[in-house]
N, C-alpha and C. Protein backbone atom coordinates (compact mmCIF):
# COMPACT_ATOMS: atom_id res chain seq x y z
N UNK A 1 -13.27 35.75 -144.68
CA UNK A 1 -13.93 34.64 -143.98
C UNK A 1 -13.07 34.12 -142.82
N UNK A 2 -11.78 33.82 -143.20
CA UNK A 2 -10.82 33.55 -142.34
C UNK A 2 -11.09 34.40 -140.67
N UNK A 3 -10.88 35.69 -141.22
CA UNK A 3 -10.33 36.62 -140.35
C UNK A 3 -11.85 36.28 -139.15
N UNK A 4 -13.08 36.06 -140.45
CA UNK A 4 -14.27 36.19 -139.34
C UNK A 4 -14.59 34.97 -138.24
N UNK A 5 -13.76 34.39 -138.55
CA UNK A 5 -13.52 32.50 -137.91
C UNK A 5 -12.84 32.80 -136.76
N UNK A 6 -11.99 33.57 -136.96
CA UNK A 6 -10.80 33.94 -135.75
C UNK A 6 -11.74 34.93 -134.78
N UNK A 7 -12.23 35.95 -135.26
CA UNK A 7 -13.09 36.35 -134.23
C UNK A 7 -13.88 36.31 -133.53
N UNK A 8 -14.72 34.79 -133.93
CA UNK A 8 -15.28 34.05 -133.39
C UNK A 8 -14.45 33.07 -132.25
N UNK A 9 -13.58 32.79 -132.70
CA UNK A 9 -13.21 32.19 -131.87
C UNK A 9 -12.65 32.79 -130.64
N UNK A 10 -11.85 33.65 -130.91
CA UNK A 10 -10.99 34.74 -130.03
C UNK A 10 -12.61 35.14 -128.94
N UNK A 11 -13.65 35.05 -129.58
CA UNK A 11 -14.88 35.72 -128.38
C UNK A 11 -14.98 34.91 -127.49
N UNK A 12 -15.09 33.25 -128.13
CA UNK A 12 -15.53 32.47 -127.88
C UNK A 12 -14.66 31.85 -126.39
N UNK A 13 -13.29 32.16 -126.79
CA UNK A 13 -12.23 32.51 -125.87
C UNK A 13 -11.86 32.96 -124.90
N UNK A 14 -12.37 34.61 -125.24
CA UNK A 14 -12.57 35.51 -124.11
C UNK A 14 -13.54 35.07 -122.76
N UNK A 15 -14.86 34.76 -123.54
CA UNK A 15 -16.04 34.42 -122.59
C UNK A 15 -15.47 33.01 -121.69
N UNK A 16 -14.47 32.40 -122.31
CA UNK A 16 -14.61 30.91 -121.54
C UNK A 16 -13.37 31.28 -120.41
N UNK A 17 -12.47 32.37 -120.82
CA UNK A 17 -11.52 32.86 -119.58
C UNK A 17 -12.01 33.54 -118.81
N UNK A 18 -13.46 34.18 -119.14
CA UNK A 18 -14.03 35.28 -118.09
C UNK A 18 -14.46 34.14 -116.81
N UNK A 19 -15.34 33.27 -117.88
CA UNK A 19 -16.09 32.52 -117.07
C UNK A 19 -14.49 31.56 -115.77
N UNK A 20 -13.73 31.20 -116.40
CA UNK A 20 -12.74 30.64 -115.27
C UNK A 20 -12.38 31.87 -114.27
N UNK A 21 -11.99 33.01 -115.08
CA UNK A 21 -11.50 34.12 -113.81
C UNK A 21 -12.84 34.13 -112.55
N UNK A 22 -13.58 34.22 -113.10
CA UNK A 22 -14.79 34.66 -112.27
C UNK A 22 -14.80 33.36 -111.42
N UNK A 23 -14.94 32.29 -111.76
CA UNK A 23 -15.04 30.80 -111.01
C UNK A 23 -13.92 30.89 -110.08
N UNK A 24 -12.19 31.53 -110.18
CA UNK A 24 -11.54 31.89 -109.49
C UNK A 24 -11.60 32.70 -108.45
N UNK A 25 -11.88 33.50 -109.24
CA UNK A 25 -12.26 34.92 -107.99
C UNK A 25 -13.27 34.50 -106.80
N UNK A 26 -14.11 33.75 -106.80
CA UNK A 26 -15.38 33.52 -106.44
C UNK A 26 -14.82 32.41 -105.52
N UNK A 27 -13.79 31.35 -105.78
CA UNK A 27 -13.14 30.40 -104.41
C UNK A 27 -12.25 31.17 -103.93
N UNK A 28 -11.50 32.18 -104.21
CA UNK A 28 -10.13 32.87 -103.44
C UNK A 28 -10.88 33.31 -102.59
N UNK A 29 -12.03 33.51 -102.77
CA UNK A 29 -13.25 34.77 -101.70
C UNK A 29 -13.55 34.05 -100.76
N UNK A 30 -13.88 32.91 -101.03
CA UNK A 30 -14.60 31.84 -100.14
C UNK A 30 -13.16 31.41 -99.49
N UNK A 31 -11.87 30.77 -99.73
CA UNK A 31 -11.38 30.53 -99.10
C UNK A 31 -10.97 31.52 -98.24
N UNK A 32 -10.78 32.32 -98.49
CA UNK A 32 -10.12 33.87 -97.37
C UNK A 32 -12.08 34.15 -96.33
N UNK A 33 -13.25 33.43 -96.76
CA UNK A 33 -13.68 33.89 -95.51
C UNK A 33 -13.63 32.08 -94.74
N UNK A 34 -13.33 31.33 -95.33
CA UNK A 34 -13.18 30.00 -94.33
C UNK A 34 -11.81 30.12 -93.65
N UNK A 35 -10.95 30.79 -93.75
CA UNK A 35 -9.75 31.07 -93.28
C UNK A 35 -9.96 32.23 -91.80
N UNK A 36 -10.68 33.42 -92.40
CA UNK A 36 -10.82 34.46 -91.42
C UNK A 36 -11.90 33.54 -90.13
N UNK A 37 -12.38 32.85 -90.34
CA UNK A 37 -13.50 32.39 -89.82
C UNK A 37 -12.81 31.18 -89.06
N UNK A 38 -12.02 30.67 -89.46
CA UNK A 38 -11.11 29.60 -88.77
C UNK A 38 -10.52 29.92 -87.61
N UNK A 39 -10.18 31.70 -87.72
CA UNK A 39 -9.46 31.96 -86.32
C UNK A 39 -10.07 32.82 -85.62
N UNK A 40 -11.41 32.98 -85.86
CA UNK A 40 -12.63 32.86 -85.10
C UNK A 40 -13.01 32.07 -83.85
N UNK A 41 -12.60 32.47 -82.73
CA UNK A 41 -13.05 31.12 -81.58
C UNK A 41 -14.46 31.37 -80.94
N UNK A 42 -14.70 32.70 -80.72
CA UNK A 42 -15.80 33.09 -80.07
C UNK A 42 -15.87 34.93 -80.56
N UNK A 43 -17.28 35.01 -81.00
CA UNK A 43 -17.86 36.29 -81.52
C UNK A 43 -19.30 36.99 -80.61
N UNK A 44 -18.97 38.22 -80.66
CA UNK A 44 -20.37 38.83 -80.06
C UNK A 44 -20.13 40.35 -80.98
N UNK A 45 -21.79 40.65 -81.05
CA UNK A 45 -21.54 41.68 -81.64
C UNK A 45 -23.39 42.15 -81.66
N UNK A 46 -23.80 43.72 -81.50
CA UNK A 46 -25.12 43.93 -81.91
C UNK A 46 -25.66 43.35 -83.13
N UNK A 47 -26.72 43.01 -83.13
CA UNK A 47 -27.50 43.03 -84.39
C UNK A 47 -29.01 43.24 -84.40
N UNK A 48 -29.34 44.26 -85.73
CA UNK A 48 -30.56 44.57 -85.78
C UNK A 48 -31.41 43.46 -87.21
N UNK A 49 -32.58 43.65 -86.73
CA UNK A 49 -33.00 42.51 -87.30
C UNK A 49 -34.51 42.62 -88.26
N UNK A 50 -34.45 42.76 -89.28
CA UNK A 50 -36.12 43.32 -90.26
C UNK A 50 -36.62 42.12 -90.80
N UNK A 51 -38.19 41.61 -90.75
CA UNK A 51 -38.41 40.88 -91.34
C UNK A 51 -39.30 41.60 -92.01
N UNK A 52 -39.44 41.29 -93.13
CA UNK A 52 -40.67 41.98 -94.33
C UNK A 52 -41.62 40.52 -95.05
N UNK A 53 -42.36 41.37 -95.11
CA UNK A 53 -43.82 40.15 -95.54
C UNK A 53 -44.54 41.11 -96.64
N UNK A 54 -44.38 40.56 -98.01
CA UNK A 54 -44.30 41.41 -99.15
C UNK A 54 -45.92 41.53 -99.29
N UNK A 55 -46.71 40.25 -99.41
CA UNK A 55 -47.95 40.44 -99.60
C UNK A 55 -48.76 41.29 -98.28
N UNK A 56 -48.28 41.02 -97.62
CA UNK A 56 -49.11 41.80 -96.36
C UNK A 56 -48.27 42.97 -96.11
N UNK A 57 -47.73 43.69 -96.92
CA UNK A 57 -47.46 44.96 -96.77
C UNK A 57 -46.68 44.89 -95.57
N UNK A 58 -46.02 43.92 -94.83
CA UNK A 58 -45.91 44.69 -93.16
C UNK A 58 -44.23 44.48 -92.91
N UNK A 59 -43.80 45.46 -91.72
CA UNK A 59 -41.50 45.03 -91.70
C UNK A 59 -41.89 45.02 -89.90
N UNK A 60 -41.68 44.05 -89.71
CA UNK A 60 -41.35 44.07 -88.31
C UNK A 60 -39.46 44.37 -88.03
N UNK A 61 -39.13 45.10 -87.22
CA UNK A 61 -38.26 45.29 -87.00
C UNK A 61 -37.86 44.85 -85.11
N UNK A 62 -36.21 44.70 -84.91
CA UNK A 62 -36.18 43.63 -83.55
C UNK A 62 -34.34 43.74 -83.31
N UNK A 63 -33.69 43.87 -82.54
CA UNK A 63 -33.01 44.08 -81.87
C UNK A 63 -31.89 43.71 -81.25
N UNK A 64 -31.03 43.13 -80.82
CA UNK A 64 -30.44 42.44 -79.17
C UNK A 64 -28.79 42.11 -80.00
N UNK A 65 -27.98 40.65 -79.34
CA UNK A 65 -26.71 40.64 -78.99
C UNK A 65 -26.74 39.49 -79.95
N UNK A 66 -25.95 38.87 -80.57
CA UNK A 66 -25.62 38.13 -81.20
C UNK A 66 -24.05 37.33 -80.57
N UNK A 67 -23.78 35.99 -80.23
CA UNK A 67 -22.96 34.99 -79.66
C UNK A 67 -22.71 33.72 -80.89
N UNK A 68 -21.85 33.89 -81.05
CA UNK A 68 -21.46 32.28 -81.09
C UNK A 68 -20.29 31.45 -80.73
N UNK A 69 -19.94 30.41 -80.84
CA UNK A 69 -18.63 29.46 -80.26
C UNK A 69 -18.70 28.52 -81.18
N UNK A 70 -18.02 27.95 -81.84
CA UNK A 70 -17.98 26.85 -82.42
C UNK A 70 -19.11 26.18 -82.80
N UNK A 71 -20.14 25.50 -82.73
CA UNK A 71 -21.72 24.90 -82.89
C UNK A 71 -22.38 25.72 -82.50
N UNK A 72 -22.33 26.42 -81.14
CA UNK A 72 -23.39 27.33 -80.44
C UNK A 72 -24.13 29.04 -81.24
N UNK A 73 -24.76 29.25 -81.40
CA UNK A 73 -25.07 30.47 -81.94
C UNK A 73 -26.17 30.93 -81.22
N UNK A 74 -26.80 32.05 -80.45
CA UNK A 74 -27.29 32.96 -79.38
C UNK A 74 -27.32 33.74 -80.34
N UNK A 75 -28.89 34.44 -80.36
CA UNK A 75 -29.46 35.74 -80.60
C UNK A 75 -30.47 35.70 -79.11
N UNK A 76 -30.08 37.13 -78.68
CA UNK A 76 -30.81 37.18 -77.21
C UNK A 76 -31.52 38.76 -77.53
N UNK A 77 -32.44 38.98 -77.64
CA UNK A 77 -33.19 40.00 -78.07
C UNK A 77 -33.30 41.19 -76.92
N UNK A 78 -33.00 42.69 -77.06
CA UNK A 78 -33.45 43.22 -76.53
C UNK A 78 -34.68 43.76 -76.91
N UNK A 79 -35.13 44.21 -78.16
CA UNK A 79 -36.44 44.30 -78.58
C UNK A 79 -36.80 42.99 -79.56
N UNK A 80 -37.87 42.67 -79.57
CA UNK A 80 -38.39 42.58 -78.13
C UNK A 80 -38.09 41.78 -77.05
N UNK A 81 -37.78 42.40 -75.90
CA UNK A 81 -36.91 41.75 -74.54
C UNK A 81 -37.47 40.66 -74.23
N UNK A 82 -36.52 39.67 -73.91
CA UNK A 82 -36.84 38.77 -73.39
C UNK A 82 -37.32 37.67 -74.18
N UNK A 83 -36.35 37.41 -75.57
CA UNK A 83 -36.97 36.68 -76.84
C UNK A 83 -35.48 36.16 -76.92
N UNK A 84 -35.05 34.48 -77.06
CA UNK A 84 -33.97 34.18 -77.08
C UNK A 84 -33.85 32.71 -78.30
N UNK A 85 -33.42 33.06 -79.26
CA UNK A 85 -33.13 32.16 -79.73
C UNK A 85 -31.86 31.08 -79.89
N UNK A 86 -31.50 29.86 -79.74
CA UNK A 86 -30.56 29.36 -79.47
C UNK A 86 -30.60 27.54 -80.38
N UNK A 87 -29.61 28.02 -81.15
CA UNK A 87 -29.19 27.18 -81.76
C UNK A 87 -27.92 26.24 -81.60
N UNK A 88 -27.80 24.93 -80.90
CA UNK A 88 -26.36 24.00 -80.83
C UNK A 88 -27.00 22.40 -81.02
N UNK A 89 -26.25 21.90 -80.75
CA UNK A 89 -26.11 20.48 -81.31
C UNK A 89 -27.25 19.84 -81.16
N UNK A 90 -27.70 19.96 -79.94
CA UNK A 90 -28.89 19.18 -79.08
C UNK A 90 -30.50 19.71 -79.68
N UNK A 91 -30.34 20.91 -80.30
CA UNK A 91 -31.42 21.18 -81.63
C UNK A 91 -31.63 22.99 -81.34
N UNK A 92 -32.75 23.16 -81.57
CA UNK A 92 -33.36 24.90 -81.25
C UNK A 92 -34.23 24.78 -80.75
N UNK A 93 -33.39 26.14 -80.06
CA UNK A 93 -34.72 26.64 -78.93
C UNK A 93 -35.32 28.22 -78.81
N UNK A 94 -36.28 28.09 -79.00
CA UNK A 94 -37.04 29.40 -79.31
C UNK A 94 -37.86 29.83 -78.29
N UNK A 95 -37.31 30.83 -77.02
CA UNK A 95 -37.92 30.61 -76.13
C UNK A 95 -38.85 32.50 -76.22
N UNK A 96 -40.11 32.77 -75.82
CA UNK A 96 -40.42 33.80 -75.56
C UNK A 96 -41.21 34.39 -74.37
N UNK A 97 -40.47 35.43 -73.46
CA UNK A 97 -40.82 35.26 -72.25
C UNK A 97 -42.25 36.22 -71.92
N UNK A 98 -42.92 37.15 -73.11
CA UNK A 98 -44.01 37.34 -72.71
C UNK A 98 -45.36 36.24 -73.02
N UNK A 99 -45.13 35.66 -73.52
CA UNK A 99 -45.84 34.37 -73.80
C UNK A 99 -45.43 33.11 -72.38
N UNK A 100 -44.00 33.34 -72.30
CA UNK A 100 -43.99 32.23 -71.35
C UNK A 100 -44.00 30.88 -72.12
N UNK A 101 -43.65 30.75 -73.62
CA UNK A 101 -43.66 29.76 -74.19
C UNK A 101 -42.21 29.26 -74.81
N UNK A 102 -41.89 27.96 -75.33
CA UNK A 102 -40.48 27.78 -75.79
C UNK A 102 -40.97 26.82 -76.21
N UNK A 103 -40.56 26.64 -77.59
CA UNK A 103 -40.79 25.43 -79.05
C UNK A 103 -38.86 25.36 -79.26
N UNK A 104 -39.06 24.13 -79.09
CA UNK A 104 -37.69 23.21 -78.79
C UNK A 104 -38.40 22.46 -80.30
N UNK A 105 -37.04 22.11 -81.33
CA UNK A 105 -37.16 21.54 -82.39
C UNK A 105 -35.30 20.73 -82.73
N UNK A 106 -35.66 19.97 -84.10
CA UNK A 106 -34.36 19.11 -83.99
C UNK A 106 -33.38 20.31 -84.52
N UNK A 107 -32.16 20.50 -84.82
CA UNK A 107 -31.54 21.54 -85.72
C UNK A 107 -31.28 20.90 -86.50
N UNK A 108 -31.38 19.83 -87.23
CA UNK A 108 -31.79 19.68 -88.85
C UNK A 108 -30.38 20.32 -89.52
N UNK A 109 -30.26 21.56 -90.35
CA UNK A 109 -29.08 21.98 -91.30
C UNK A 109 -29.72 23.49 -90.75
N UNK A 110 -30.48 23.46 -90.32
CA UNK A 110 -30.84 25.40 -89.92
C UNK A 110 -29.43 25.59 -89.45
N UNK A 111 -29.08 27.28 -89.93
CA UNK A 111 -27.40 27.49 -89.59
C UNK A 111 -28.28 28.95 -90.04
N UNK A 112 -27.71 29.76 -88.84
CA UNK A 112 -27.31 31.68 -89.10
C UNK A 112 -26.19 32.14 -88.64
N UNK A 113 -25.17 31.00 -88.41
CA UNK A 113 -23.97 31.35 -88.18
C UNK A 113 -23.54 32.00 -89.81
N UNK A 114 -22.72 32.99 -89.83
CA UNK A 114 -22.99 33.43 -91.05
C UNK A 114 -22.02 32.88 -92.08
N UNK A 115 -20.86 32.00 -91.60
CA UNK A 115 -20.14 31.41 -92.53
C UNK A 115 -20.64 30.07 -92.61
N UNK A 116 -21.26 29.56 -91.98
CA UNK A 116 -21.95 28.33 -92.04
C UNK A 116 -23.16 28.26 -92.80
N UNK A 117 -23.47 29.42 -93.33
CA UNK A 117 -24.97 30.00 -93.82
C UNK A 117 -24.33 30.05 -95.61
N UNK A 118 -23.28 30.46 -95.30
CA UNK A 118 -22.68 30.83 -96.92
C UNK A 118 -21.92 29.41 -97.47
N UNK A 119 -21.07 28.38 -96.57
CA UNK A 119 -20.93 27.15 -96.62
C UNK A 119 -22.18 26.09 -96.94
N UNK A 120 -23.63 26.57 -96.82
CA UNK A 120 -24.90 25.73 -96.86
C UNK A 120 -24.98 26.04 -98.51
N UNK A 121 -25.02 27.42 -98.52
CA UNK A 121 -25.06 27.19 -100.30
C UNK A 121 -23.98 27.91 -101.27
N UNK A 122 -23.18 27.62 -100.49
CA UNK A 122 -21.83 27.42 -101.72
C UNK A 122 -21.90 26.67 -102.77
N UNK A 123 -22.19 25.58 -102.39
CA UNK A 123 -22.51 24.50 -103.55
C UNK A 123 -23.24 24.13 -104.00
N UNK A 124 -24.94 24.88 -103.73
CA UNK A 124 -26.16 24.57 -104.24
C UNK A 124 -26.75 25.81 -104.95
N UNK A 125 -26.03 26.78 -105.42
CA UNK A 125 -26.39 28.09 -105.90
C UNK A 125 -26.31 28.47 -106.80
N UNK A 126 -26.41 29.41 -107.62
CA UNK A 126 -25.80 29.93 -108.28
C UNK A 126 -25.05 31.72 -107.73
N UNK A 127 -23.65 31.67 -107.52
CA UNK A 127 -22.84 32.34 -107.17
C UNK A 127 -22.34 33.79 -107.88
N UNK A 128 -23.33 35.06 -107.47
CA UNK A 128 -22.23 36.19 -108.10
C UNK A 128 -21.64 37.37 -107.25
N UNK A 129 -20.65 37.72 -107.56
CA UNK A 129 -20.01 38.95 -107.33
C UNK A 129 -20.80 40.34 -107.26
N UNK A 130 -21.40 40.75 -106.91
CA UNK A 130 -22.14 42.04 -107.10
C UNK A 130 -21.52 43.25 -106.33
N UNK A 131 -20.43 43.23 -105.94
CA UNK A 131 -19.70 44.28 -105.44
C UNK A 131 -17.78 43.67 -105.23
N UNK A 132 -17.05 44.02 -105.48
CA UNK A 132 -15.37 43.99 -104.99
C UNK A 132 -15.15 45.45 -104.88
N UNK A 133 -15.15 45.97 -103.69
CA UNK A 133 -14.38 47.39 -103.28
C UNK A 133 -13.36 47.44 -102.23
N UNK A 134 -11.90 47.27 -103.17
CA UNK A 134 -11.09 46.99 -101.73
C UNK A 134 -11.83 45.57 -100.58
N UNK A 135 -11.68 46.54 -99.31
CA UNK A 135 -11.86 45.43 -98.52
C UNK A 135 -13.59 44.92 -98.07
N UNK A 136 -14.46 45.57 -99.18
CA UNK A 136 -15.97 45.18 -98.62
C UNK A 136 -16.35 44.57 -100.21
N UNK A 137 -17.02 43.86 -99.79
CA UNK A 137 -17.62 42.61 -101.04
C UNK A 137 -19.01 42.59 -100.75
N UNK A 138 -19.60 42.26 -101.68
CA UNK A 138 -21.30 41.87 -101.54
C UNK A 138 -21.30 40.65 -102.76
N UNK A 139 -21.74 39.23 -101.80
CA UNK A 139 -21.83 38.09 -102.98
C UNK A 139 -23.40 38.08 -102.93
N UNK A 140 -24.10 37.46 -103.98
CA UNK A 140 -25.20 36.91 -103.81
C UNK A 140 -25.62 35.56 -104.67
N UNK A 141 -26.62 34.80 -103.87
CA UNK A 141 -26.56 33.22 -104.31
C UNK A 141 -28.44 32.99 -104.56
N UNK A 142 -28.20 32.52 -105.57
CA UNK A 142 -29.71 32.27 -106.13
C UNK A 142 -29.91 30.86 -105.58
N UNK A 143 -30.95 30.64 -105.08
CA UNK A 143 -31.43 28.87 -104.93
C UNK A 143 -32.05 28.25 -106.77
N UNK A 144 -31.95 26.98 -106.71
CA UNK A 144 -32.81 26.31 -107.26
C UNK A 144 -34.57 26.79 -107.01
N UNK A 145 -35.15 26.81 -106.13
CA UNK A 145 -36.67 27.53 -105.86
C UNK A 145 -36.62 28.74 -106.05
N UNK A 146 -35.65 29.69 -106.65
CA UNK A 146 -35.70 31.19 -106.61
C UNK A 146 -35.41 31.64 -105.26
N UNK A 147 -35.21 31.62 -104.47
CA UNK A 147 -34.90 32.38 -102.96
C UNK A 147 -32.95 32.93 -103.66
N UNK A 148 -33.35 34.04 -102.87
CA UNK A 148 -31.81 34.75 -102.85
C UNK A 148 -31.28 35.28 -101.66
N UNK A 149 -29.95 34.72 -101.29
CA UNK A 149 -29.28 35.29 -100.50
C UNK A 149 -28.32 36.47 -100.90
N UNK A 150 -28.28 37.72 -99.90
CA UNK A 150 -27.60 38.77 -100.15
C UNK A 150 -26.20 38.97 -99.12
N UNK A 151 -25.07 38.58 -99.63
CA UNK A 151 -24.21 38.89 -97.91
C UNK A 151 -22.91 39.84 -98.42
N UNK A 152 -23.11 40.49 -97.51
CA UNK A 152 -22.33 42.01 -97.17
C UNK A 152 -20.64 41.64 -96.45
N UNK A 153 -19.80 42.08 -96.61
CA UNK A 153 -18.76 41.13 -95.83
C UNK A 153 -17.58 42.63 -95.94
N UNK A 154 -16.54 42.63 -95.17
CA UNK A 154 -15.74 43.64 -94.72
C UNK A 154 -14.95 42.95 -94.51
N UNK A 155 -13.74 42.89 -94.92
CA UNK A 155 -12.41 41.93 -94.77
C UNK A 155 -12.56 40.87 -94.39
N UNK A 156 -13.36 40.23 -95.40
CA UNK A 156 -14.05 38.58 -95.41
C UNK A 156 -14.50 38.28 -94.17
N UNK A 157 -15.54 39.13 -93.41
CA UNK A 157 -16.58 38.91 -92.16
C UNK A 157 -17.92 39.90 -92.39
N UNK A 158 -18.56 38.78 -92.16
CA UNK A 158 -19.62 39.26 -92.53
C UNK A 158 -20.61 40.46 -91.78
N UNK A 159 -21.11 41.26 -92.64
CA UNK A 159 -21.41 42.58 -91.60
C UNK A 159 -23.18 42.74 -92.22
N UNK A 160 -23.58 42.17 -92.61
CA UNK A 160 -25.04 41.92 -93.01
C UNK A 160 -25.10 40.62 -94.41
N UNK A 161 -26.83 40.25 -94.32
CA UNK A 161 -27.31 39.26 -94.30
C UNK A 161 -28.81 39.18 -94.97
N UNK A 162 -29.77 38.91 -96.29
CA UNK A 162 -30.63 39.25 -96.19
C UNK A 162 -31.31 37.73 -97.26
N UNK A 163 -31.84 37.24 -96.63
CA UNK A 163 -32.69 36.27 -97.26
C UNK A 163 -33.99 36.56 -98.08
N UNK A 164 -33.86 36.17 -99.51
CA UNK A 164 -35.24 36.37 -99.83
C UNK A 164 -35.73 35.50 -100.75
N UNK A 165 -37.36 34.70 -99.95
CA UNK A 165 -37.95 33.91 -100.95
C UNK A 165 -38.28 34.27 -102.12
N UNK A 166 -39.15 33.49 -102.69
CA UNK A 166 -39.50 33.90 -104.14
C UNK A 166 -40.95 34.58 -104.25
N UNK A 167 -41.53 34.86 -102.93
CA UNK A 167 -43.15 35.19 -102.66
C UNK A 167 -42.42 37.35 -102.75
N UNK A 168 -41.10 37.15 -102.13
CA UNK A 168 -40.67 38.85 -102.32
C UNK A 168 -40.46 38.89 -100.83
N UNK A 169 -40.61 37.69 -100.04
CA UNK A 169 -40.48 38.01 -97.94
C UNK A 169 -39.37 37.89 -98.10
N UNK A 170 -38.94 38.42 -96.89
CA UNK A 170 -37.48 38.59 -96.40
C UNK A 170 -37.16 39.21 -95.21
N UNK A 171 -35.74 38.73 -94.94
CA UNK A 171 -35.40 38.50 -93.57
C UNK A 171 -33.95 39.34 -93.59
N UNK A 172 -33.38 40.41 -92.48
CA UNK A 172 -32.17 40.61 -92.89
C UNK A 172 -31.67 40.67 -91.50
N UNK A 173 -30.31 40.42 -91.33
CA UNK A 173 -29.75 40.37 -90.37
C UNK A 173 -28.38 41.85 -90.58
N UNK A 174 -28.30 42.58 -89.75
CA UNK A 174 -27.13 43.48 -89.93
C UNK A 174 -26.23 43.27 -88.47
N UNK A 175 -25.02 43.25 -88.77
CA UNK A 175 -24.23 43.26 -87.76
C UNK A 175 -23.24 44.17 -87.04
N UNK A 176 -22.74 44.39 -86.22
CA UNK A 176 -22.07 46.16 -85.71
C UNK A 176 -21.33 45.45 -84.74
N UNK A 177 -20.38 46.59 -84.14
CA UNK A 177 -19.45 46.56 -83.23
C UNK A 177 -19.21 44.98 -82.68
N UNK A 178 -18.73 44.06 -83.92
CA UNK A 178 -18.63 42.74 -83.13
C UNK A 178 -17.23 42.90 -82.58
N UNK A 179 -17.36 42.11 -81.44
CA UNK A 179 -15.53 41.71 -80.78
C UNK A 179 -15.53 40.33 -80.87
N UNK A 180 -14.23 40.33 -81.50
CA UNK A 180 -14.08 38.71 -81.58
C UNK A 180 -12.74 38.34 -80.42
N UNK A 181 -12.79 37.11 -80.62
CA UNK A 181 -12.37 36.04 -79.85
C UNK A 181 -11.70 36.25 -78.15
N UNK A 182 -12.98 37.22 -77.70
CA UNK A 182 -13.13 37.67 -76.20
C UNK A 182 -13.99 36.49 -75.69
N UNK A 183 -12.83 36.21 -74.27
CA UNK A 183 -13.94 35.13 -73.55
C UNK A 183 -15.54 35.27 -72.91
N UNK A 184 -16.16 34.69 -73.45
CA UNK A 184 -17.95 34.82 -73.14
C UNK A 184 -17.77 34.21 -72.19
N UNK A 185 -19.30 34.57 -71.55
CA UNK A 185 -19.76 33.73 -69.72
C UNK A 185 -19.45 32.51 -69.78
N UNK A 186 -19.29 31.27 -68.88
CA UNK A 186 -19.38 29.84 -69.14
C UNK A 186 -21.18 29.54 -69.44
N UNK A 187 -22.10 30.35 -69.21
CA UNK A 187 -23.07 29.84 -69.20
C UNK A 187 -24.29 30.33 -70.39
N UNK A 188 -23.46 31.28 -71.19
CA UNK A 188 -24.05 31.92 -72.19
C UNK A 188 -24.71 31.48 -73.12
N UNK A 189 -24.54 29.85 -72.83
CA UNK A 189 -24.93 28.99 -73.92
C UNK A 189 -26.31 28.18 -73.97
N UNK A 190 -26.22 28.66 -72.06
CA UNK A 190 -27.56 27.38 -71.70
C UNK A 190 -29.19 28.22 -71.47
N UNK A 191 -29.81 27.88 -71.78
CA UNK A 191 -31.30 28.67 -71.33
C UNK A 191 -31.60 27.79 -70.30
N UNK A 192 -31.71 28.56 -68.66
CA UNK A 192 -32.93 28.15 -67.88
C UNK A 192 -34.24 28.23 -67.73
N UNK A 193 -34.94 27.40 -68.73
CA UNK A 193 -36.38 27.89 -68.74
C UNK A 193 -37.17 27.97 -67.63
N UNK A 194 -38.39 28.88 -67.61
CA UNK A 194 -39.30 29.00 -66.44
C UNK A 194 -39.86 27.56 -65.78
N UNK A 195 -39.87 26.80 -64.59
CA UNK A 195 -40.89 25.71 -64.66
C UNK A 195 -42.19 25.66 -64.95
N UNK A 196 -42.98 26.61 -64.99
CA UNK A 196 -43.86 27.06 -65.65
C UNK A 196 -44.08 27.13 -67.25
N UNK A 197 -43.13 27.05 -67.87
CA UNK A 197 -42.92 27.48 -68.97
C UNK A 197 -43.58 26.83 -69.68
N UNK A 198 -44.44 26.88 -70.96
CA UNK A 198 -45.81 25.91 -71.88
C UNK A 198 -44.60 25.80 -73.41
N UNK A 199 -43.74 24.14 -72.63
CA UNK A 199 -42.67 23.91 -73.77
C UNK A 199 -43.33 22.98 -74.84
N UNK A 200 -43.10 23.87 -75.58
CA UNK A 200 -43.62 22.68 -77.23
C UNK A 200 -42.60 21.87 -77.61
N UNK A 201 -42.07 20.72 -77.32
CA UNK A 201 -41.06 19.55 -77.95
C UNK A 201 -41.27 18.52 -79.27
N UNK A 202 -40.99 19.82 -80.46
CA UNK A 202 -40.62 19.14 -81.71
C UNK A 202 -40.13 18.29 -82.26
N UNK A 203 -39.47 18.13 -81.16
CA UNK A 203 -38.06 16.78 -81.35
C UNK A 203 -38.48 15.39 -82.08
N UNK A 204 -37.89 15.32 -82.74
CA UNK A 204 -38.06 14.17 -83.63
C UNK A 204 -37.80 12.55 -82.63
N UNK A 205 -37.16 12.91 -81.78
CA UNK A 205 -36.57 12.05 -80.96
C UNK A 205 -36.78 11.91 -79.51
């Protein structure tokens, strides 16, 4: 009886050190990508881009350059050309030039900066490990509503990205040949819209 008390406990043991190692492992990760990301000043790099829509069968797929600086984050599309999205302080702007249209909205907590994306639900998730190989990791984070994030990372930077609700849609972002902390244009940040342009202003304000 004894002996079977002890092995209970000794399990009971095991599981509650797994559970701390793992709770460990899981901030050393996070701090080494808030660290790599700290000496981060300015990033560019391709990215290709799939959205899937589970009930309607359909994957649009899409293209272009990826920017950011500190607040600022730029996706400037080459397919389809002439599609620029832009996210900084003053809110988003979603401009598209075969339409000739741009829906300006507040930026709220929207973030695809990708450490700012993994900082949004660090602390509202539930957090696992689904890959440690050497220097490439794959974490993934469950929401409270069921949505799951998937992120891909290569010496704690992130190299893909894939959001998915609980309907089965989803969104993925992959990233390639980024160069970091090369000086960008001074003006890379600003959109000159068309005067013409049919602007929708969301703005709360």
């Amino acid at each position: 009886m004894a002996t079977y008390r002890i092995r209970i406990i000794l399990s009971i043991l095991f599981i509650s050190f797994s559970f701390v190692w793992a709770d460990q492992e899981l901030e050393n990760i996070y701090q080494n990508i808030v660290d790599k990301y700290s000496r981060i000043k300015t990033y560019e790099a391709d990215f290709e881009q799939e959205n899937s829509w589970k009930e309607l069968d359909k994957t649009k797929n899409s293209s272009g350059k990826v920017y950011f600086a500190k607040n600022n984050f730029l996706l400037k599309y080459s397919d389809p050309e002439g599609q620029i999205l832009l996210i900084e302080d003053a809110g988003i702007t979603l401009y598209d030039s075969a339409s000739n249209q741009a829906i300006i909205s507040d930026r709220s907590n929207a973030e695809l900066r990708p450490d700012k994306l993994i900082a949004e639900y660090w602390n509202n998730s539930i957090k696992e490990i689904k890959l440690n190989d050497g220097n490439f990791l794959i974490l993934q984070f469950t929401t409270a509503d069921g949505s799951e994030i998937h992120v891909g990372l290569e010496d704690y930077l992130v190299t893909d990205f894939r959001v998915v609700d609980k309907a089965g849609n989803s969104v993925l972002y992959v990233f390639k040949d980024a160069v970091i902390n090369k000086k960008l244009p001074k003006k890379i940040f600003k959109i000159d819209l068309p005067e013409d342009a049919n602007i929708i202003d969301q703005r709360s304000e």
